[in-house]
Protein backbone atom coordinates (compact mmCIF):
# COMPACT_ATOMS: atom_id res chain seq x y z
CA UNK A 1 0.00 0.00 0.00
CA UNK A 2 2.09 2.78 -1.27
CA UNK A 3 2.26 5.38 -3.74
CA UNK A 4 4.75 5.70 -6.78
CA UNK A 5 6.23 8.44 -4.88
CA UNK A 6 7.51 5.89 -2.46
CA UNK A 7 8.44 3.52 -4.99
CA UNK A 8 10.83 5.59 -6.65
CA UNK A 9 11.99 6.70 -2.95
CA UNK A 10 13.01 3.24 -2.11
CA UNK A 11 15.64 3.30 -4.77
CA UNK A 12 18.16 5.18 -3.08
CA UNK A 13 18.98 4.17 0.86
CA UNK A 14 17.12 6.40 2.78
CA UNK A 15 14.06 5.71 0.57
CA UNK A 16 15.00 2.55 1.51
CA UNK A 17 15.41 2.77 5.21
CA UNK A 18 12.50 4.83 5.54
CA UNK A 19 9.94 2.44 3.60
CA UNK A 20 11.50 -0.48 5.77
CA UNK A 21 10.77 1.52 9.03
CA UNK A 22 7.14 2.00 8.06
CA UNK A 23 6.91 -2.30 7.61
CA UNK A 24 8.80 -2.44 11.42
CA UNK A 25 6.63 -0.06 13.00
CA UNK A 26 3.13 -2.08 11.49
CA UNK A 27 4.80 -5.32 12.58
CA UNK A 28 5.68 -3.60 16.37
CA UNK A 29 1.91 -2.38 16.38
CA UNK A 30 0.40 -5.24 15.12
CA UNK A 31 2.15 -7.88 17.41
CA UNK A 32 2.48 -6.35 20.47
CA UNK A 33 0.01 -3.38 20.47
CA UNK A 34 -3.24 -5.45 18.93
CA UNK A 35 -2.10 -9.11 19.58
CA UNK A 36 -0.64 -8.50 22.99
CA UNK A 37 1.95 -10.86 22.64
CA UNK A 38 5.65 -10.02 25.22
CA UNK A 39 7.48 -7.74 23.70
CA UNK A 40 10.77 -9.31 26.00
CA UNK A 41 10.48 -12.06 24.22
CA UNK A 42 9.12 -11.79 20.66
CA UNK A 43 10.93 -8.83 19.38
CA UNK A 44 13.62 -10.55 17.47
CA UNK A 45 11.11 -11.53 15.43
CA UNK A 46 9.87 -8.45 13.63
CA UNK A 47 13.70 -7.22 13.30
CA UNK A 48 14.41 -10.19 12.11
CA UNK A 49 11.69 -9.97 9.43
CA UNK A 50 12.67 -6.21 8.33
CA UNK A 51 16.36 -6.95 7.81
CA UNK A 52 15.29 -9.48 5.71
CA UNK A 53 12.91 -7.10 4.14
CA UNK A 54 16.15 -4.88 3.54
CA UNK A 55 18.71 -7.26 2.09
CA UNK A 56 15.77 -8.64 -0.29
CA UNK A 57 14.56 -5.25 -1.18
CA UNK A 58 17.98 -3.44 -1.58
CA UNK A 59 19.04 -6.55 -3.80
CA UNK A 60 16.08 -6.02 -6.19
CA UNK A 61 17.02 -2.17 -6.92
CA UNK A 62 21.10 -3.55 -7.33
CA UNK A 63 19.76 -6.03 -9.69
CA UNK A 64 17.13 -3.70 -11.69
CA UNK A 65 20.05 -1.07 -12.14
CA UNK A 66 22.10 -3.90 -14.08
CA UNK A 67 19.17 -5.75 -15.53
CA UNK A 68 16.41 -2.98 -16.38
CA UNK A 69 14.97 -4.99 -18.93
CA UNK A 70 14.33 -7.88 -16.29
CA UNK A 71 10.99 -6.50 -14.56
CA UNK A 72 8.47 -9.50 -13.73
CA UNK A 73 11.21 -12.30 -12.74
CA UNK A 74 12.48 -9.82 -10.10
CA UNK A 75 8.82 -8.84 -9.10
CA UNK A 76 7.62 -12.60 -8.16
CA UNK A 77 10.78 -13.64 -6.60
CA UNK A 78 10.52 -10.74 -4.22
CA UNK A 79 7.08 -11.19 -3.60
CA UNK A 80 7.86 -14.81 -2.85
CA UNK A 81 11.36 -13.83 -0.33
CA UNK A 82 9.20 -11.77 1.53
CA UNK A 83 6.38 -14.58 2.21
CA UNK A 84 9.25 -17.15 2.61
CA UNK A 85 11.04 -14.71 5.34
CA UNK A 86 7.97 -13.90 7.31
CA UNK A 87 6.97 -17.68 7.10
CA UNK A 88 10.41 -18.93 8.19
CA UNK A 89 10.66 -16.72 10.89
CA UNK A 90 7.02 -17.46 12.64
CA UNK A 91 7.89 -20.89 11.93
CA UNK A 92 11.39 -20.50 14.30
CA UNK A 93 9.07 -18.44 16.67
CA UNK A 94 7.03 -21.58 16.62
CA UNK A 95 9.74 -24.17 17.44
CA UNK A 96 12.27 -22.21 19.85
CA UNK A 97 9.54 -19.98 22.08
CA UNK A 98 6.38 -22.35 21.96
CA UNK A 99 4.21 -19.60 20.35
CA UNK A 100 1.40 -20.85 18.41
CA UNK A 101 1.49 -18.51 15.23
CA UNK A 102 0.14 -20.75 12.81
CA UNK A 103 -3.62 -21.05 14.43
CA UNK A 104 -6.71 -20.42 12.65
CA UNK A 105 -6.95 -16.65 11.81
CA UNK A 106 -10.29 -14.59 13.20
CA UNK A 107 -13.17 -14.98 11.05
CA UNK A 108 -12.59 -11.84 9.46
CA UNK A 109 -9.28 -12.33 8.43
CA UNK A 110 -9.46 -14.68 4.82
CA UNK A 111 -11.84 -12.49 3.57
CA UNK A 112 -10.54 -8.87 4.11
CA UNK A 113 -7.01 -10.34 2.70
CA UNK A 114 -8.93 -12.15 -0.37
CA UNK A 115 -10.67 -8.81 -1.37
CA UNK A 116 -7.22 -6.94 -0.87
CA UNK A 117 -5.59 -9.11 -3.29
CA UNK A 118 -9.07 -9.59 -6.05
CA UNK A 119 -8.76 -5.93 -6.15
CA UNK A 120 -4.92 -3.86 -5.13
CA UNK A 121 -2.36 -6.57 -5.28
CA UNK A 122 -3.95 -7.53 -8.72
CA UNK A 123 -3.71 -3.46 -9.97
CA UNK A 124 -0.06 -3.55 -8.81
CA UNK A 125 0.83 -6.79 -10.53
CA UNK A 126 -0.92 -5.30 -13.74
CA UNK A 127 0.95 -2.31 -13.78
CA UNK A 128 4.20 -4.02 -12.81
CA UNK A 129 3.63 -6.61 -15.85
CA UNK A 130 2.51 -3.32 -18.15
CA UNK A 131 6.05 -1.26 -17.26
CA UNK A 132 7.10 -2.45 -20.41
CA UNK A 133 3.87 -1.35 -22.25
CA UNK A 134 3.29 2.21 -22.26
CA UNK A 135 -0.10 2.30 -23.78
CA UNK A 136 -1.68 -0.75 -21.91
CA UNK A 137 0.49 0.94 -18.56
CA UNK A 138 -1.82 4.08 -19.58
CA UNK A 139 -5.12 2.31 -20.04
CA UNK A 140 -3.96 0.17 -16.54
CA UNK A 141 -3.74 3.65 -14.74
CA UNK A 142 -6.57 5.13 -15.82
CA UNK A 143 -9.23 2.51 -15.71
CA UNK A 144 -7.22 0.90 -12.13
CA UNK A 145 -9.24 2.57 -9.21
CA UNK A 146 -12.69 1.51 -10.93
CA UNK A 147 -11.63 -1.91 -12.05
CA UNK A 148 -10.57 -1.99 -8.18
CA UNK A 149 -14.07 -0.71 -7.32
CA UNK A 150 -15.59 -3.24 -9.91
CA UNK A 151 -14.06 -6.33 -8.91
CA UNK A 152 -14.68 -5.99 -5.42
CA UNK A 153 -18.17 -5.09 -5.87
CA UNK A 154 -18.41 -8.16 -8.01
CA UNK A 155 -16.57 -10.40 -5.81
CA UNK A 156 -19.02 -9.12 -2.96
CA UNK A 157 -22.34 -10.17 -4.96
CA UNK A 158 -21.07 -13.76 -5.47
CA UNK A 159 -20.89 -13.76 -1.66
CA UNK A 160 -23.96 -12.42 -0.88
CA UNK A 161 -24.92 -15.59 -3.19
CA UNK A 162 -26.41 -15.53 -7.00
CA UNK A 163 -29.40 -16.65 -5.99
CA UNK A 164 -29.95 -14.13 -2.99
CA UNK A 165 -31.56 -10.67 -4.17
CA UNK A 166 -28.91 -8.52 -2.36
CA UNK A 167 -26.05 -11.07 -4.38
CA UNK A 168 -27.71 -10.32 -7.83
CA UNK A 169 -28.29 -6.91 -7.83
CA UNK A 170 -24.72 -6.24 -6.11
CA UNK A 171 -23.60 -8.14 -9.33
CA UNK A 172 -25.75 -6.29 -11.82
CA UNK A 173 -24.17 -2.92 -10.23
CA UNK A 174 -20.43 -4.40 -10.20
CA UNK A 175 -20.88 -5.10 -13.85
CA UNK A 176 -22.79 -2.04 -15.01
CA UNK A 177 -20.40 0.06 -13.19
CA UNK A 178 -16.96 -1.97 -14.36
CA UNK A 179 -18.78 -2.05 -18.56
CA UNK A 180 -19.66 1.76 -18.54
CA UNK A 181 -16.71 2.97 -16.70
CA UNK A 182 -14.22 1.44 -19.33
CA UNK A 183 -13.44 3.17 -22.49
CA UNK A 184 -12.56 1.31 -25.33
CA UNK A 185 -11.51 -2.09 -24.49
CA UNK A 186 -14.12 -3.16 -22.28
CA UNK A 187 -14.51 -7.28 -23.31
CA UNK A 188 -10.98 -8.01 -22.47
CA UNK A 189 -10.63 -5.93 -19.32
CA UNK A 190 -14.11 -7.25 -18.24
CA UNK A 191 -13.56 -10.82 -19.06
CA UNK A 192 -10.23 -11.01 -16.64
CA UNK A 193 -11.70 -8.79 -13.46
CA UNK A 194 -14.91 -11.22 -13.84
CA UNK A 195 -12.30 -14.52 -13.82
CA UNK A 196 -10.13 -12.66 -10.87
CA UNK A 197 -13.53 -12.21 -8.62
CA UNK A 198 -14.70 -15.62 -9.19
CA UNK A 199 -11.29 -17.07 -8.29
CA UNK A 200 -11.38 -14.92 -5.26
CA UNK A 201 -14.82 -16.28 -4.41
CA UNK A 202 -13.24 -20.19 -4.77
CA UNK A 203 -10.38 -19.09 -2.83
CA UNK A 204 -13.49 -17.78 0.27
CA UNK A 205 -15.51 -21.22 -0.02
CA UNK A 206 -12.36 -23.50 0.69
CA UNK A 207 -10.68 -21.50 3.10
CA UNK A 208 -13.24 -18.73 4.98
């Protein structure tokens, strides 16, 4: 969740240090502010987490400034160190301090992360793949915050349920708003937001 200010910031060091910071302090909140887990005993953890979030980070700008052609390799394999060194690290929580991170998330949780990624984390790995592409990059900024707004609104009438009345008219207003909102290429663009909201609503009935 940041802008493209920040993600030309992060290029140079204190960009860098700054945008890691930000990650630290949410971790520091989140664990011991709204979890209430012992700080005496748990912080390793999150500093653990952001150095890796450095080294992973500054390695991606080192290897875009030799490689600029090389966008979306770079872009999933950070994507992936970052899950891998959060993961790893709850896991050593798990094993050396007896803390149960890996239990079944509040009822809220799947869901709010599910629409996060049917609607932002899909814009960002649009524009990421467009970089290349100025046109489609173009058409990806300027139709991205109503796509957002469509696809959630579309992955919220599937579950309502289709055959609920509240489920098919939020439907009929995510798709009226997503067709008449897009200029141009509408089919295409409509066609993949409609296949990212149902795979979001697969992902909720196996897993919320």
């Amino acid at each position: 969740m940041q802008t493209d200010a920040m993600v030309v910031a992060k290029k140079r060091l204190p960009g860098l240090t700054l945008h890691v910071c930000i990650h630290l302090v949410t971790m520091l909140v989140l664990l011991f502010g709204i979890l209430k887990y012992d700080f005496a005993t748990l912080w390793p953890a999150p500093v653990v987490v952001a150095a890796a979030h450095f080294l992973i980070d500054m390695t991606k700008t080192k290897a875009a400034q030799r490689w600029p052609d090389w966008i979306i390799t770079p872009y999933v394999l950070d994507q992936v160190l970052h899950y891998a060194a959060i993961l790893i690290t709850a896991w050593w929580v798990d094993r050396t301090h007896g803390i149960r991170v890996f239990v079944a998330p509040a009822a809220w949780v799947v869901p709010a992360i599910t629409f996060l990624v049917a609607t932002y984390v899909t814009f960002i790995t649009d524009k990421v793949v467009s970089l290349k592409a100025p046109k489609r990059m173009e058409r990806v900024n300027a139709q991205g915050w109503h796509r957002l707004v469509g696809r959630g609104v579309m992955l919220a009438g599937l579950w309502l349920g289709v055959t609920t009345v509240w489920g098919i008219l939020t439907l009929i207003c995510g798709f009226c708003f997503h067709w008449f909102d897009l200029a141009g290429r509408r089919v295409p663009e409509l066609l993949m937001d409609i296949t990212i909201a149902g795979a979001a609503y697969a992902f909720l009935l196996l897993f919320a």
